[in-house]
PDB file of N, CA and C in Angstrom:
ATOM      1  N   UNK A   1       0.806  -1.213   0.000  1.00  0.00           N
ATOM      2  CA  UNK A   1       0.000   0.000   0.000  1.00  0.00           C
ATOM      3  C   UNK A   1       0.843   1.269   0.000  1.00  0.00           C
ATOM      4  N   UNK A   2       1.654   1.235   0.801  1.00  0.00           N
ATOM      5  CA  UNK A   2       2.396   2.534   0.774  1.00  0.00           C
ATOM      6  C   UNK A   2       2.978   3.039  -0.691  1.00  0.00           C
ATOM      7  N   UNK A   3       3.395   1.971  -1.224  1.00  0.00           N
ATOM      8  CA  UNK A   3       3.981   2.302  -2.585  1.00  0.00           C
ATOM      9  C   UNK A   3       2.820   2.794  -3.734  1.00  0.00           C
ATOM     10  N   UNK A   4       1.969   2.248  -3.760  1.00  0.00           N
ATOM     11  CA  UNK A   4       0.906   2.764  -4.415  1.00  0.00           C
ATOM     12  C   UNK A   4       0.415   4.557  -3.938  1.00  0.00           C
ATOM     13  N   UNK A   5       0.514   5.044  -2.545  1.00  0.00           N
ATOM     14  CA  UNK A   5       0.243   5.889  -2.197  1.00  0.00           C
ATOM     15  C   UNK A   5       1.500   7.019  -2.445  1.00  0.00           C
ATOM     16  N   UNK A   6       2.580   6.154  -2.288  1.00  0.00           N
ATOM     17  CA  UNK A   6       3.612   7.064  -3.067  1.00  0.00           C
ATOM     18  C   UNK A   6       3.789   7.536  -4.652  1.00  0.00           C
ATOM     19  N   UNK A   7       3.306   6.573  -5.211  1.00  0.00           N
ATOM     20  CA  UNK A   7       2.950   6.115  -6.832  1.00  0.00           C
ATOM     21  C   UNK A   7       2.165   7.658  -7.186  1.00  0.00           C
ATOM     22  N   UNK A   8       1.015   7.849  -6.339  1.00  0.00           N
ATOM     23  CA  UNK A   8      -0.060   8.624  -6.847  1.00  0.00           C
ATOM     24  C   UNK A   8       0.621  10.188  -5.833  1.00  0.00           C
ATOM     25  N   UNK A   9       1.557  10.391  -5.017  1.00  0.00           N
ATOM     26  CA  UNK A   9       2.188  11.153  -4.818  1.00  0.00           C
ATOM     27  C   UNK A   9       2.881  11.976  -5.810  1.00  0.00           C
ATOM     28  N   UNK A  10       3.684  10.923  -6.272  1.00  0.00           N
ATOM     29  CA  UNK A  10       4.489  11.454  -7.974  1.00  0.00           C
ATOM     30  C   UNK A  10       3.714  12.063  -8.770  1.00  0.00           C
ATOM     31  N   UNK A  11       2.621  10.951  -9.167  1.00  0.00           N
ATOM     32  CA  UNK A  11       1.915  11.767 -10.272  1.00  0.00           C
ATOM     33  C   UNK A  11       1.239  13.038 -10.165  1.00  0.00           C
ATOM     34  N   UNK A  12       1.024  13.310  -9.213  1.00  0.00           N
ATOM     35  CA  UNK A  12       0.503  14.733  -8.233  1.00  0.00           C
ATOM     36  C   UNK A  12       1.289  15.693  -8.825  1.00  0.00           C
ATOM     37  N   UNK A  13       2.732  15.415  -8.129  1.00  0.00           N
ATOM     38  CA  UNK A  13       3.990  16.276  -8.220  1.00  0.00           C
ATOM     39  C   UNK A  13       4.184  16.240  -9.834  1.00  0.00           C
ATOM     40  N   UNK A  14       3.676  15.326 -10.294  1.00  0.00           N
ATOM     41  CA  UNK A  14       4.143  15.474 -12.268  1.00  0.00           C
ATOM     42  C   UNK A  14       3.830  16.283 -12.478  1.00  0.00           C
ATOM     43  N   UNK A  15       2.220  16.425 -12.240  1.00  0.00           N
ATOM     44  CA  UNK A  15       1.435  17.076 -12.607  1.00  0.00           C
ATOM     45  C   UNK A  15       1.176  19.041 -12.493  1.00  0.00           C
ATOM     46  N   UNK A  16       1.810  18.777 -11.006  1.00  0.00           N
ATOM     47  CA  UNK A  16       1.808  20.414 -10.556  1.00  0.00           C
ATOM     48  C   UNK A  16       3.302  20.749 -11.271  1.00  0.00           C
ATOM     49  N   UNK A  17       4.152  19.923 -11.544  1.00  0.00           N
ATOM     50  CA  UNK A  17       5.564  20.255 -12.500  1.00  0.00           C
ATOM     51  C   UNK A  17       5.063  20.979 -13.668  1.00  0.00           C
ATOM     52  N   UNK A  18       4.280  20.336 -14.610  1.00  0.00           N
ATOM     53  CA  UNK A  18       3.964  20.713 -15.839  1.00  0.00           C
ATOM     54  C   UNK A  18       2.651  21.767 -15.757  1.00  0.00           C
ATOM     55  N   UNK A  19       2.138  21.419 -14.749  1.00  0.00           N
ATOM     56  CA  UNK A  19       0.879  22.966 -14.468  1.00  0.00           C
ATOM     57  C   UNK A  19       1.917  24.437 -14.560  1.00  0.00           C
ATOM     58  N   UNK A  20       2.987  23.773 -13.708  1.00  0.00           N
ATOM     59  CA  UNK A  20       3.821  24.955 -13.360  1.00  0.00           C
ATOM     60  C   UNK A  20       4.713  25.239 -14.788  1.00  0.00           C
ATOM     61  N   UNK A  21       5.258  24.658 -15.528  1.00  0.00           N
ATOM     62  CA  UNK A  21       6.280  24.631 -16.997  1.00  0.00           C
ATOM     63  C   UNK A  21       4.988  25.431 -17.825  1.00  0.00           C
ATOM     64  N   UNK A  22       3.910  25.172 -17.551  1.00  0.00           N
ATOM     65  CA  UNK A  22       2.954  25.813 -18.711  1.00  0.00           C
ATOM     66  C   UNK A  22       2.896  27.429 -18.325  1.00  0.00           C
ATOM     67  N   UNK A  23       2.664  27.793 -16.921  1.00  0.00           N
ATOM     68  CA  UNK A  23       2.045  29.044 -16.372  1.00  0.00           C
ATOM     69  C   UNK A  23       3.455  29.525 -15.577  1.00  0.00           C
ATOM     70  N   UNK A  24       4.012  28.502 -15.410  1.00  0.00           N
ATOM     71  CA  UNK A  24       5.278  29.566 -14.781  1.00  0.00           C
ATOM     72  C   UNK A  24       6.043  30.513 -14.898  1.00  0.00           C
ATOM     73  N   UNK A  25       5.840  31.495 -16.098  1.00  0.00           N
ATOM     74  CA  UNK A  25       6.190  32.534 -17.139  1.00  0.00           C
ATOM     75  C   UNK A  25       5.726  33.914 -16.119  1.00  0.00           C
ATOM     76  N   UNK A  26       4.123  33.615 -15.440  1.00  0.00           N
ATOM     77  CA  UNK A  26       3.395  34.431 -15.060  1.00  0.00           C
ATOM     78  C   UNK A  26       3.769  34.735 -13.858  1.00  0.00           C
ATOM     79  N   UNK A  27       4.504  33.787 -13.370  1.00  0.00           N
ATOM     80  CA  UNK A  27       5.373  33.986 -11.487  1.00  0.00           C
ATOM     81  C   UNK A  27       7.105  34.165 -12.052  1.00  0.00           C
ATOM     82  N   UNK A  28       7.248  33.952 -13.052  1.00  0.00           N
ATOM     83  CA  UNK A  28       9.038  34.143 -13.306  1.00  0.00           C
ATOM     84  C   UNK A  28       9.269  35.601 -13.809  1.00  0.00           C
ATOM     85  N   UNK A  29       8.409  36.089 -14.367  1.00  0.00           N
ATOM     86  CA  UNK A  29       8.054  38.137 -14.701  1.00  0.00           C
ATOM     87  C   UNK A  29       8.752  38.304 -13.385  1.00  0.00           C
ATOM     88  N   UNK A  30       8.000  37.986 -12.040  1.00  0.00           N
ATOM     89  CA  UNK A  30       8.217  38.975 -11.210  1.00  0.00           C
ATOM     90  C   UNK A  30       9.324  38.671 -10.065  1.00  0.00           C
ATOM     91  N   UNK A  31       9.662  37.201 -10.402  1.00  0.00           N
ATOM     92  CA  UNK A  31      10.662  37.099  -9.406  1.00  0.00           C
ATOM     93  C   UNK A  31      11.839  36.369 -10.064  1.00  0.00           C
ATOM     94  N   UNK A  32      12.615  36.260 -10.043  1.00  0.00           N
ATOM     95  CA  UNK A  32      14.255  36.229 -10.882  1.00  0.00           C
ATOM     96  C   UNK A  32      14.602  34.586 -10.387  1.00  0.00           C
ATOM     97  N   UNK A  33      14.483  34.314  -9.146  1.00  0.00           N
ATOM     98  CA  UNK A  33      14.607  32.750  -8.960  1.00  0.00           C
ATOM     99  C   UNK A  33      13.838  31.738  -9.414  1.00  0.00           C
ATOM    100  N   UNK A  34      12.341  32.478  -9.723  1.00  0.00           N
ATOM    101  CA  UNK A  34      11.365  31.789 -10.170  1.00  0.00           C
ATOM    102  C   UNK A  34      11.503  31.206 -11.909  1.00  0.00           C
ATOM    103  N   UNK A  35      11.967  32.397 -12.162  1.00  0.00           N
ATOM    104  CA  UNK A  35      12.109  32.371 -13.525  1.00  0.00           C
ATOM    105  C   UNK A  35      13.445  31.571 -14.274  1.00  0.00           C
ATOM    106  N   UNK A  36      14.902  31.496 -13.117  1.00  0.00           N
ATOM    107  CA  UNK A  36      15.894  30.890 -13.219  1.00  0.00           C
ATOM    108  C   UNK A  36      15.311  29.513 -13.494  1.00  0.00           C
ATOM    109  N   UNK A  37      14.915  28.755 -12.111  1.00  0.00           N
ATOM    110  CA  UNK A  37      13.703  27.486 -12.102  1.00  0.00           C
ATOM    111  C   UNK A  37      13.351  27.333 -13.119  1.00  0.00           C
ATOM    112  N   UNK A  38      12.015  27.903 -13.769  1.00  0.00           N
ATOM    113  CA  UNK A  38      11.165  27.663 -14.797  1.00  0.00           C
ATOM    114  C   UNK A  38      11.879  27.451 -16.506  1.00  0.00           C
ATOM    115  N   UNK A  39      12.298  28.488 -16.489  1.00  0.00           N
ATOM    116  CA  UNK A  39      13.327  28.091 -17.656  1.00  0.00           C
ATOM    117  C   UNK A  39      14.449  27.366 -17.507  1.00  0.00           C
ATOM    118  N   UNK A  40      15.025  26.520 -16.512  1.00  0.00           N
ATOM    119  CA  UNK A  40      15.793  25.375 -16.415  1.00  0.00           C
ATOM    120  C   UNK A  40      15.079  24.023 -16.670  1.00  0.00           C
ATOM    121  N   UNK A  41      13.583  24.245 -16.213  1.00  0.00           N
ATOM    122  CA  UNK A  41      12.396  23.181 -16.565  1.00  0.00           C
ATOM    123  C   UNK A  41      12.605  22.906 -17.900  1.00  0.00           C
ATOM    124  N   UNK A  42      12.042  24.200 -18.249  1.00  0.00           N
ATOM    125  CA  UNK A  42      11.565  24.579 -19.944  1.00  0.00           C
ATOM    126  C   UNK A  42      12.945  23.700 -20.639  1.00  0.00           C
ATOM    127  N   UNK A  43      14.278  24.148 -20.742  1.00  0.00           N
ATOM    128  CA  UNK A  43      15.033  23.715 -21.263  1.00  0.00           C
ATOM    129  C   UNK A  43      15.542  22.037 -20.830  1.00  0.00           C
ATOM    130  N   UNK A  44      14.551  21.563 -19.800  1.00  0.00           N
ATOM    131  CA  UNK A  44      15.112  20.033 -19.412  1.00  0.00           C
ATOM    132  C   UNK A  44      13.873  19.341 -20.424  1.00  0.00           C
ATOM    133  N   UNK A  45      13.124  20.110 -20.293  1.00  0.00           N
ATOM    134  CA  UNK A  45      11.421  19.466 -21.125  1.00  0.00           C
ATOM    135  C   UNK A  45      11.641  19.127 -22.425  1.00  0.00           C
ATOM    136  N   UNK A  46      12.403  20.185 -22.870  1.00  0.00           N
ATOM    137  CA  UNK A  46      13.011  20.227 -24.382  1.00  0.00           C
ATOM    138  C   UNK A  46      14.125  19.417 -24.647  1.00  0.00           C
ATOM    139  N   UNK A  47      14.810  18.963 -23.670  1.00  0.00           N
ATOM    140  CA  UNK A  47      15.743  18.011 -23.882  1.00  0.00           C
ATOM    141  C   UNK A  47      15.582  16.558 -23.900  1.00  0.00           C
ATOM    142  N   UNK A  48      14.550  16.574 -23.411  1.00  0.00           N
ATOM    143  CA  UNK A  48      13.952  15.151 -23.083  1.00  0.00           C
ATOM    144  C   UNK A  48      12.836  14.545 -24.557  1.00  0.00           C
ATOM    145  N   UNK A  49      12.590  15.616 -24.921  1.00  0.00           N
ATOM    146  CA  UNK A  49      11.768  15.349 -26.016  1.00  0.00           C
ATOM    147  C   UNK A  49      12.652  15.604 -27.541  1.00  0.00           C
ATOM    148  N   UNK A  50      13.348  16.047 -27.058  1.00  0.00           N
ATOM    149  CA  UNK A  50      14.479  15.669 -28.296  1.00  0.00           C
ATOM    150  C   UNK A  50      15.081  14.319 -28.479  1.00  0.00           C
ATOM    151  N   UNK A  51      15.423  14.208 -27.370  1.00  0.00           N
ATOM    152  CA  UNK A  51      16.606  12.960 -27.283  1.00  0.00           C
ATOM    153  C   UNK A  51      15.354  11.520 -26.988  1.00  0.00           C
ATOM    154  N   UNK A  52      14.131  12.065 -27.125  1.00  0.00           N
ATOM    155  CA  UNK A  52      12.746  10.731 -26.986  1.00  0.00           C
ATOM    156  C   UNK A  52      13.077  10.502 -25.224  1.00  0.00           C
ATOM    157  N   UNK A  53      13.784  11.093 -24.267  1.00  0.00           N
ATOM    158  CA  UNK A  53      13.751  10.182 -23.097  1.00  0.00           C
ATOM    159  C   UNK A  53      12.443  10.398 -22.161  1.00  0.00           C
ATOM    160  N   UNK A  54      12.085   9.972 -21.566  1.00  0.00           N
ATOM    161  CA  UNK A  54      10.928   9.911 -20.604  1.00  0.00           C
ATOM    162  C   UNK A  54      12.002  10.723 -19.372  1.00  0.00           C
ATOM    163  N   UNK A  55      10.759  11.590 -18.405  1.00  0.00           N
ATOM    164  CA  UNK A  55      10.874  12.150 -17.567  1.00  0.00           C
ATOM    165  C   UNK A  55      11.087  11.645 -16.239  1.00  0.00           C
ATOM    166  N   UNK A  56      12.205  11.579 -15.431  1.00  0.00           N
ATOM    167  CA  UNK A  56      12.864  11.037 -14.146  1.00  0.00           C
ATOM    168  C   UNK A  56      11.591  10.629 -13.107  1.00  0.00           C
ATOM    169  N   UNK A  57      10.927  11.167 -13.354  1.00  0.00           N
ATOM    170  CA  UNK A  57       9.203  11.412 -12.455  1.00  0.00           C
ATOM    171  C   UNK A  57       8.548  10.089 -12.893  1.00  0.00           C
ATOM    172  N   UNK A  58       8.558   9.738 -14.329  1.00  0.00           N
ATOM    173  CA  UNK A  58       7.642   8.753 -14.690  1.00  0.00           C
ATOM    174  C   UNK A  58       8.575   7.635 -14.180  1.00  0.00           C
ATOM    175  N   UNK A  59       9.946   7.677 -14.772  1.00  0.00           N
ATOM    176  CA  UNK A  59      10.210   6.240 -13.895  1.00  0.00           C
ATOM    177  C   UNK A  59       9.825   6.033 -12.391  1.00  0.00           C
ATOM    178  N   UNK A  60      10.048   7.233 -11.887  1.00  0.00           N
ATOM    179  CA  UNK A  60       9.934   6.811 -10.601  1.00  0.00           C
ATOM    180  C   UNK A  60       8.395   6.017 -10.271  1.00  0.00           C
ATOM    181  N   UNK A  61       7.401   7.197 -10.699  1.00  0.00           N
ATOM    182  CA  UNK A  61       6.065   6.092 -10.892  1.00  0.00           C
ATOM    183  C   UNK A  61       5.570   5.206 -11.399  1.00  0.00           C
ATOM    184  N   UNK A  62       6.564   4.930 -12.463  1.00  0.00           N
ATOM    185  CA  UNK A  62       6.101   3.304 -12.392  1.00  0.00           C
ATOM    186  C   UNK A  62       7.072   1.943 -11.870  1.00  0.00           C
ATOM    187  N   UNK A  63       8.053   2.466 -11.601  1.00  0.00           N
ATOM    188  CA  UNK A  63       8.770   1.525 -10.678  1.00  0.00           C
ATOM    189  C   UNK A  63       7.964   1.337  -9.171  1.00  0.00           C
ATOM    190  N   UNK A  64       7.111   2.441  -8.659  1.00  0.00           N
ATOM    191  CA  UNK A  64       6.590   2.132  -7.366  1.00  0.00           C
ATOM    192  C   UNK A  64       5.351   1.679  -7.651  1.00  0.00           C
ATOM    193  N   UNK A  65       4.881   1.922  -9.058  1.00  0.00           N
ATOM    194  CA  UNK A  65       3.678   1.127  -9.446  1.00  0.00           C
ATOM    195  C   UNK A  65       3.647  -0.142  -9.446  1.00  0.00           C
ATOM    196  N   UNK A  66       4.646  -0.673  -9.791  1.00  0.00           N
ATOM    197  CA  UNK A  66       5.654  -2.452 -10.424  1.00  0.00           C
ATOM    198  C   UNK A  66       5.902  -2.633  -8.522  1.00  0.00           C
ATOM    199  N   UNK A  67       6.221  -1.650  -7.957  1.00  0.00           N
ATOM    200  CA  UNK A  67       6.513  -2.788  -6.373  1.00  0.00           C
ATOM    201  C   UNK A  67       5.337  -3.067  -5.934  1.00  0.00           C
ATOM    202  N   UNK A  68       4.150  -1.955  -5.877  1.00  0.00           N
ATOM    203  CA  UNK A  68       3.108  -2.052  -5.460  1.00  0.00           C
ATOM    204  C   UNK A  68       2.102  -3.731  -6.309  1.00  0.00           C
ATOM    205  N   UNK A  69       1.984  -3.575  -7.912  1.00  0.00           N
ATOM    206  CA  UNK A  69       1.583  -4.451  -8.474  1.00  0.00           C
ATOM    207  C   UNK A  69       1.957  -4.581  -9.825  1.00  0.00           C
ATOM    208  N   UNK A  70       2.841  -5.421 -10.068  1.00  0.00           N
ATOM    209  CA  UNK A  70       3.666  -5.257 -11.474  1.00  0.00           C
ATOM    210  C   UNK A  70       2.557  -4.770 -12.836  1.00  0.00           C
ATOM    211  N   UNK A  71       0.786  -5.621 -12.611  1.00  0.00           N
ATOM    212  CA  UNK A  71      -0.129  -4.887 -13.440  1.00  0.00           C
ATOM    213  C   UNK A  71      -0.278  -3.692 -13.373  1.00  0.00           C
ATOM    214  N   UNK A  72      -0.040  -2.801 -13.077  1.00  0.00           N
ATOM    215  CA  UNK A  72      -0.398  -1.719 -12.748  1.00  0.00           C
ATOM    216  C   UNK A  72       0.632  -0.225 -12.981  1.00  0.00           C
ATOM    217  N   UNK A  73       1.654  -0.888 -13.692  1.00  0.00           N
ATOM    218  CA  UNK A  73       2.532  -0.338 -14.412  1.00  0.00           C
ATOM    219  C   UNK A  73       2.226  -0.498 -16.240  1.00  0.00           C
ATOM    220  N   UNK A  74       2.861   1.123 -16.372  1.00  0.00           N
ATOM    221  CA  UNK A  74       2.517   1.200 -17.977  1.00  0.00           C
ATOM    222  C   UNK A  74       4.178   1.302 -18.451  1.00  0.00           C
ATOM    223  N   UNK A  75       3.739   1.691 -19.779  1.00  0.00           N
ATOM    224  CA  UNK A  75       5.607   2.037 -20.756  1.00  0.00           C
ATOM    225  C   UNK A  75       5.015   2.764 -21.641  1.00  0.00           C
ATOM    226  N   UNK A  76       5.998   3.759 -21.943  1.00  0.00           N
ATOM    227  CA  UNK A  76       6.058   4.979 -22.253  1.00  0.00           C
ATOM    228  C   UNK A  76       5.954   6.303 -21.664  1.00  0.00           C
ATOM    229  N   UNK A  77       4.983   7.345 -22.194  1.00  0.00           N
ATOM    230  CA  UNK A  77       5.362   8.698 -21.622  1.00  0.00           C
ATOM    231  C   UNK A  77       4.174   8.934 -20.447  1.00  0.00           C
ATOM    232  N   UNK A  78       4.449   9.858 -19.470  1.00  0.00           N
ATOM    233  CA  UNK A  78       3.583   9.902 -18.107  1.00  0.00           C
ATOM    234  C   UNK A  78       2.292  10.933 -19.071  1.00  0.00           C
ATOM    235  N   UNK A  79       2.624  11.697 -19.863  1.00  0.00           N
ATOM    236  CA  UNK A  79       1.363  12.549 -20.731  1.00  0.00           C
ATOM    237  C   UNK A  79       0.333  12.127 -21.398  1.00  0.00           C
ATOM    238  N   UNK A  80       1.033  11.136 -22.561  1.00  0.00           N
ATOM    239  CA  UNK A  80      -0.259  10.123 -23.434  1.00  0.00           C
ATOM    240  C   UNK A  80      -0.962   9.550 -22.074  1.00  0.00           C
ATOM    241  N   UNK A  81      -0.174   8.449 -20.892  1.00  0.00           N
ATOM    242  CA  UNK A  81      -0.993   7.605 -20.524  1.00  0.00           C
ATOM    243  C   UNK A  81      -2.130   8.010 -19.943  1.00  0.00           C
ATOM    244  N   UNK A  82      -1.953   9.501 -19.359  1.00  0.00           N
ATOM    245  CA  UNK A  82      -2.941  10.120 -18.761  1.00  0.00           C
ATOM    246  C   UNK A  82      -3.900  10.895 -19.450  1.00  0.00           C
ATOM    247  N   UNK A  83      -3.386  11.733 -20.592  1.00  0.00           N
ATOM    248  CA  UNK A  83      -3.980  12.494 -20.863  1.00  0.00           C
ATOM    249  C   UNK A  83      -4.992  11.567 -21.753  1.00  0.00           C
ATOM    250  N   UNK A  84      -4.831  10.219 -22.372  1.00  0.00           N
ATOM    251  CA  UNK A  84      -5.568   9.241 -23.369  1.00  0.00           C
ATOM    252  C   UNK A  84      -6.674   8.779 -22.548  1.00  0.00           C
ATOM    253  N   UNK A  85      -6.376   8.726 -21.050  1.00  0.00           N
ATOM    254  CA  UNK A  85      -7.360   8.365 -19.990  1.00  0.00           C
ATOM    255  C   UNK A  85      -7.838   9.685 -19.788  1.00  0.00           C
ATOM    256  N   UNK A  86      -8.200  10.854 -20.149  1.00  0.00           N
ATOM    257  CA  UNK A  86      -8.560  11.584 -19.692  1.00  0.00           C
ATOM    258  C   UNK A  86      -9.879  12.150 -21.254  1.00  0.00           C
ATOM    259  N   UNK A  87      -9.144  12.327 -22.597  1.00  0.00           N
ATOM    260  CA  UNK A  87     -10.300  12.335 -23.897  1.00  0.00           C
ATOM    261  C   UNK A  87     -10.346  11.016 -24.377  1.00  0.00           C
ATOM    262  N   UNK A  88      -9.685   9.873 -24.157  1.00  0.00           N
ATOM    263  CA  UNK A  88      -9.603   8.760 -24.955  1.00  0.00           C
ATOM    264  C   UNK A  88      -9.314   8.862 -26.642  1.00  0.00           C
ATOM    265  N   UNK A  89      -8.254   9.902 -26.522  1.00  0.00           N
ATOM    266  CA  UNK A  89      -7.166   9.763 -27.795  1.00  0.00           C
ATOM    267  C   UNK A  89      -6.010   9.528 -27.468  1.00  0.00           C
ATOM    268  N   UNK A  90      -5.160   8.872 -28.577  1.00  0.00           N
ATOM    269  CA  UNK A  90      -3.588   8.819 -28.680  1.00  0.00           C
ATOM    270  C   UNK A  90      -2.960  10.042 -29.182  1.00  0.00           C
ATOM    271  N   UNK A  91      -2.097  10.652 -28.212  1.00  0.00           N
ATOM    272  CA  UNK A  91      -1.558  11.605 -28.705  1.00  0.00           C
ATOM    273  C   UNK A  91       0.396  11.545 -29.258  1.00  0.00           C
ATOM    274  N   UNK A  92       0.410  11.558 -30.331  1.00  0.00           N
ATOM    275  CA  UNK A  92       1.381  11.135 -31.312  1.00  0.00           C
ATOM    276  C   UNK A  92       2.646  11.721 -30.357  1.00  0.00           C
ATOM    277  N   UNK A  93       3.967  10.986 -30.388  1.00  0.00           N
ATOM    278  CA  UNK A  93       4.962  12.068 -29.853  1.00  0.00           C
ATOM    279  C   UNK A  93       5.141  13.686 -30.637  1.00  0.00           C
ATOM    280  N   UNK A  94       5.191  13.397 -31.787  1.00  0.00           N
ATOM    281  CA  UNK A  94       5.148  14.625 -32.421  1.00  0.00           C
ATOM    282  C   UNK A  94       4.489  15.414 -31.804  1.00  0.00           C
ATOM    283  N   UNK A  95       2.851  15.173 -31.801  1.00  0.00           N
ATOM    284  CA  UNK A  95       2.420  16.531 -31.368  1.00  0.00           C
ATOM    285  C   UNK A  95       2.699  16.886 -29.860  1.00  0.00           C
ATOM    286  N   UNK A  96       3.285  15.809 -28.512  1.00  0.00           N
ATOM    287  CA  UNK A  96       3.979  16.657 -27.493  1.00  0.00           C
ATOM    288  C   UNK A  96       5.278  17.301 -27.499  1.00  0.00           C
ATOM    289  N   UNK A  97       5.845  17.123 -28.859  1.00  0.00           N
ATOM    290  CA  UNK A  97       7.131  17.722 -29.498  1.00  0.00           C
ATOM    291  C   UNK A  97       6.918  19.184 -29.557  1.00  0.00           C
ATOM    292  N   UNK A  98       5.870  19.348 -30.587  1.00  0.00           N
ATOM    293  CA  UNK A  98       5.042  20.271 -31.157  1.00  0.00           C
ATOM    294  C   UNK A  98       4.319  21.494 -29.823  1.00  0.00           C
ATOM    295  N   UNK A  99       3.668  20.647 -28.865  1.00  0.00           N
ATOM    296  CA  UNK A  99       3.167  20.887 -27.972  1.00  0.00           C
ATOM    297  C   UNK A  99       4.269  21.944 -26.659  1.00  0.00           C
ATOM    298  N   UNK A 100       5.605  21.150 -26.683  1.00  0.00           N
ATOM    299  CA  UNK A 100       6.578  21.655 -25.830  1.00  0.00           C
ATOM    300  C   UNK A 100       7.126  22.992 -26.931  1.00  0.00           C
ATOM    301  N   UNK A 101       7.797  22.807 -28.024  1.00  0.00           N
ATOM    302  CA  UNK A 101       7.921  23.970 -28.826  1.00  0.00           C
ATOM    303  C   UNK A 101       7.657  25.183 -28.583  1.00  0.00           C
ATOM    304  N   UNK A 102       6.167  25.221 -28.921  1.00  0.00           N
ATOM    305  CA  UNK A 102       4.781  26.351 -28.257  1.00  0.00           C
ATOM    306  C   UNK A 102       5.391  26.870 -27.061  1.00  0.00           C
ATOM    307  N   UNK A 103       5.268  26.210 -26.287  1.00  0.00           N
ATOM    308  CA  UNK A 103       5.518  26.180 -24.764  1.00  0.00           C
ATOM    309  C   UNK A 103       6.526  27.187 -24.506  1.00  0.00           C
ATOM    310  N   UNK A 104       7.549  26.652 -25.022  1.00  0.00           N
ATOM    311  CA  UNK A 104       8.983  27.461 -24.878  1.00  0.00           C
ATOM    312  C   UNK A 104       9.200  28.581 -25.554  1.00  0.00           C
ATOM    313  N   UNK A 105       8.438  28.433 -26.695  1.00  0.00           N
ATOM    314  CA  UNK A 105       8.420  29.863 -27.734  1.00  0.00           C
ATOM    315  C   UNK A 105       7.741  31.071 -26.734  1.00  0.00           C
ATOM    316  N   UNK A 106       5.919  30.547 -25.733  1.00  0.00           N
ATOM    317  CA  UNK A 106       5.178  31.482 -25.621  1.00  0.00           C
ATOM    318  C   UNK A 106       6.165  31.534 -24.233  1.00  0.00           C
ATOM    319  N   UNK A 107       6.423  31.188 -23.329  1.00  0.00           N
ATOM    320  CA  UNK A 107       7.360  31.529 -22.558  1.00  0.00           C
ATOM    321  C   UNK A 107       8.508  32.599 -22.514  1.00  0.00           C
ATOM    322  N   UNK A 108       9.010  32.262 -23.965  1.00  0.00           N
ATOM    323  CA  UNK A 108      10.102  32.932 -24.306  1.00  0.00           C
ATOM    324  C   UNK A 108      10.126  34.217 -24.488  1.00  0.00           C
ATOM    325  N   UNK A 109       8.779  34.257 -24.874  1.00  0.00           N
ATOM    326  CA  UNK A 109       7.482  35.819 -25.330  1.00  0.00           C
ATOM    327  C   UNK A 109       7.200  36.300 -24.354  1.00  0.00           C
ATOM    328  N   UNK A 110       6.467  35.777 -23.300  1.00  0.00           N
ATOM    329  CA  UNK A 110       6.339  36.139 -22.051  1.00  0.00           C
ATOM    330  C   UNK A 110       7.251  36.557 -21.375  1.00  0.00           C
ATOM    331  N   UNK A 111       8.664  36.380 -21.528  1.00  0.00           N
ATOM    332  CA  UNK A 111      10.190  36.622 -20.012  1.00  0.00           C
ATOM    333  C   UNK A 111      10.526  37.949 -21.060  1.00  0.00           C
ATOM    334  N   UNK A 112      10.494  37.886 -22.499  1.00  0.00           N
ATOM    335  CA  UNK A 112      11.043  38.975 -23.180  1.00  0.00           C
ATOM    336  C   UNK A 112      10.115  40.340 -23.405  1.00  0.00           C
ATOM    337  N   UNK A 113       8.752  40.246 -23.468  1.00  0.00           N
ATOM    338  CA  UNK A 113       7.484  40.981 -22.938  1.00  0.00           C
ATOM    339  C   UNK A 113       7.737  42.276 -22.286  1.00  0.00           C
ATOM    340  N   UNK A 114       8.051  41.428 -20.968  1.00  0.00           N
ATOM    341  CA  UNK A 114       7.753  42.185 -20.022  1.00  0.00           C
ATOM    342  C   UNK A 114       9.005  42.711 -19.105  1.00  0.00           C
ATOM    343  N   UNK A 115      10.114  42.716 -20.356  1.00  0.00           N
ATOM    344  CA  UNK A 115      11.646  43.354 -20.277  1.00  0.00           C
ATOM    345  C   UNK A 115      11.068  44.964 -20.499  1.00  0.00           C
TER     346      UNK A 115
END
């Protein structure tokens, strides 16, 4: 049990990671550490989706998924599995390629903005 409760801990923390990589532009304007942070994200997000690797976060949740109940572990990325459980589409790597791009561009718009 515990591992399962840790399992759904992570994905929490995935989740407020990438809430935060999307909107964190809007707290990095005004504070300089925030923004150091956020664009160290931005540029790890982009590295990871270049090079195809999955995010340090997802292993971790599904390795505590696999102690908890080896069914209960997936493979691949922590975004499709959720977000496919969430409209019931497959979303291509490309378009979270595509998707992070955006991201970093409107970010990039946003820190240079409001110079």
């Amino acid at each position: 049990m515990p591992y399962k409760i840790l399992a759904d801990i992570v994905v929490l923390i995935h989740f407020l990671w990438i809430v935060f990589l999307i909107f964190g532009a809007f707290i990095g304007v005004k504070y300089k550490a925030v923004k150091i942070f956020h664009i160290s994200g931005l540029i790890f997000a982009f590295i990871i989706q270049i090079f195809d690797w999955y995010c340090p976060l997802t292993h971790l949740e599904v390795w505590l998924r696999t102690k908890h109940d080896p069914a209960l572990a997936y493979t691949g990325s922590f975004i499709p599995h959720y977000i496919e459980k969430i409209v019931y589409i497959e979303l291509p790597r490309y378009t979270i390629f595509i998707l992070t791009v955006f991201l970093c561009g409107f970010n990039a718009w946003m820190y240079r903005r409001k110079r």
